[in-house]
Protein backbone atom coordinates (compact mmCIF):
# COMPACT_ATOMS: atom_id res chain seq x y z
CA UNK A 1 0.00 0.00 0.00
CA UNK A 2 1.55 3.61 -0.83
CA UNK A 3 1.51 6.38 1.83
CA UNK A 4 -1.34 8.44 0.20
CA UNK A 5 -3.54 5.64 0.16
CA UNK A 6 -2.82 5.06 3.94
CA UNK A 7 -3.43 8.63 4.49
CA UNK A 8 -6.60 8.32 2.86
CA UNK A 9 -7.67 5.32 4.42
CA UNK A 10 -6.68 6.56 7.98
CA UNK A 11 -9.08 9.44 7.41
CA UNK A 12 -12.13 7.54 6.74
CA UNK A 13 -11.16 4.86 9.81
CA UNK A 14 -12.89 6.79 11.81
CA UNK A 15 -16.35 7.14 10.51
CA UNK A 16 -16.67 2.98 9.90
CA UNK A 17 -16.07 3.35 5.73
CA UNK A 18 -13.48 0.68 5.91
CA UNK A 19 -14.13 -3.18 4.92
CA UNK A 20 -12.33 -5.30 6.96
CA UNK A 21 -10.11 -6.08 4.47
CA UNK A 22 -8.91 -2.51 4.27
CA UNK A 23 -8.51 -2.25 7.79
CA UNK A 24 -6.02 -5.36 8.22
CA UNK A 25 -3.88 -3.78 4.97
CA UNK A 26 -4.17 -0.14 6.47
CA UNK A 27 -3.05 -1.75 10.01
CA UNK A 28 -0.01 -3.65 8.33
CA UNK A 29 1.26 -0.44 6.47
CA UNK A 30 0.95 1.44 9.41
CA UNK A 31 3.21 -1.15 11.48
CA UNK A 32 5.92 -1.16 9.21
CA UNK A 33 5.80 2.70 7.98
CA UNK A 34 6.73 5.45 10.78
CA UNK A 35 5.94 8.28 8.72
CA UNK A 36 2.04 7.01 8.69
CA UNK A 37 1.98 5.78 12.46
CA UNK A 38 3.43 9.65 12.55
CA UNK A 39 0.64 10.98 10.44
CA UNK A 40 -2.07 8.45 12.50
CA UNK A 41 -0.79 10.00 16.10
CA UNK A 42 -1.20 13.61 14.50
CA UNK A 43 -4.94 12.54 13.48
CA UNK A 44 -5.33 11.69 16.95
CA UNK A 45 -4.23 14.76 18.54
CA UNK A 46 -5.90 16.75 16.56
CA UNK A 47 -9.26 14.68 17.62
CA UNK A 48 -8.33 15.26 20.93
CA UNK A 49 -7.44 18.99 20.76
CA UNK A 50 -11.00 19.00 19.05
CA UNK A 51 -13.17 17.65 21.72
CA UNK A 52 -11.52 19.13 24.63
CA UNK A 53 -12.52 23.04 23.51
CA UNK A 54 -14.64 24.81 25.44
CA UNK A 55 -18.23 25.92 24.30
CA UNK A 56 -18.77 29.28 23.92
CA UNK A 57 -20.54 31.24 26.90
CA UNK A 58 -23.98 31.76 26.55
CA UNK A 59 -23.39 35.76 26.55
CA UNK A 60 -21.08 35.36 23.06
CA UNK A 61 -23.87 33.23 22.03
CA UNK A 62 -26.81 35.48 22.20
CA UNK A 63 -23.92 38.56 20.83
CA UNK A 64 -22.94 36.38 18.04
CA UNK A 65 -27.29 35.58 17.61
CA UNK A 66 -28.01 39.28 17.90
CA UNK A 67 -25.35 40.57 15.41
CA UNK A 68 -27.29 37.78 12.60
CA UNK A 69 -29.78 39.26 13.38
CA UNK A 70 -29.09 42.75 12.47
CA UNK A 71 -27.23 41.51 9.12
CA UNK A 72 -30.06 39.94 8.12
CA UNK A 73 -31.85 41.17 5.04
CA UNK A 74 -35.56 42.76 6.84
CA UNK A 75 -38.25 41.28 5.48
CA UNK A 76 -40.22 43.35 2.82
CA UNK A 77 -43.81 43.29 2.12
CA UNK A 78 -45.11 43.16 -1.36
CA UNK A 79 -47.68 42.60 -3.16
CA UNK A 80 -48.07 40.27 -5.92
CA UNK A 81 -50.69 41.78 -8.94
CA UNK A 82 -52.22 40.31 -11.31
């Protein structure tokens, strides 16, 4: 298996897309190649730098709600003739 098919492959790992088949090849590239175990553990951190952000407050919430709301185009009554 080349690199950019691992890289590929590692990507979609995640979500379930993989047959089995693909899994076992992706897991035996990845043992003998260091620059896509590499490329794996910098997935992973990212995934965990990910889910360990805080939620905004609810104060920049409603300010980031209130601000859409002012750019958004008014609506405009018209009337349709016939």
């Amino acid at each position: 298996m080349k690199c950019n098919n691992a890289e590929k492959l590692l990507l979609l790992q995640d979500s379930g897309e993989l047959t089995n088949q693909q899994l076992r090849t992706l897991l035996t590239h990845i043992h003998n190649c260091e620059d896509c175990r590499s490329f794996q553990q910098a997935i992973v951190k990212i995934e965990e730098n990910i889910q360990t952000q805080e939620l905004p407050s609810e104060t920049i919430l409603n300010n980031i709600k209130r601000e859409a709301r002012k750019l958004t185009p008014q609506n405009k009554s018209f009337k349709i003739i016939y």
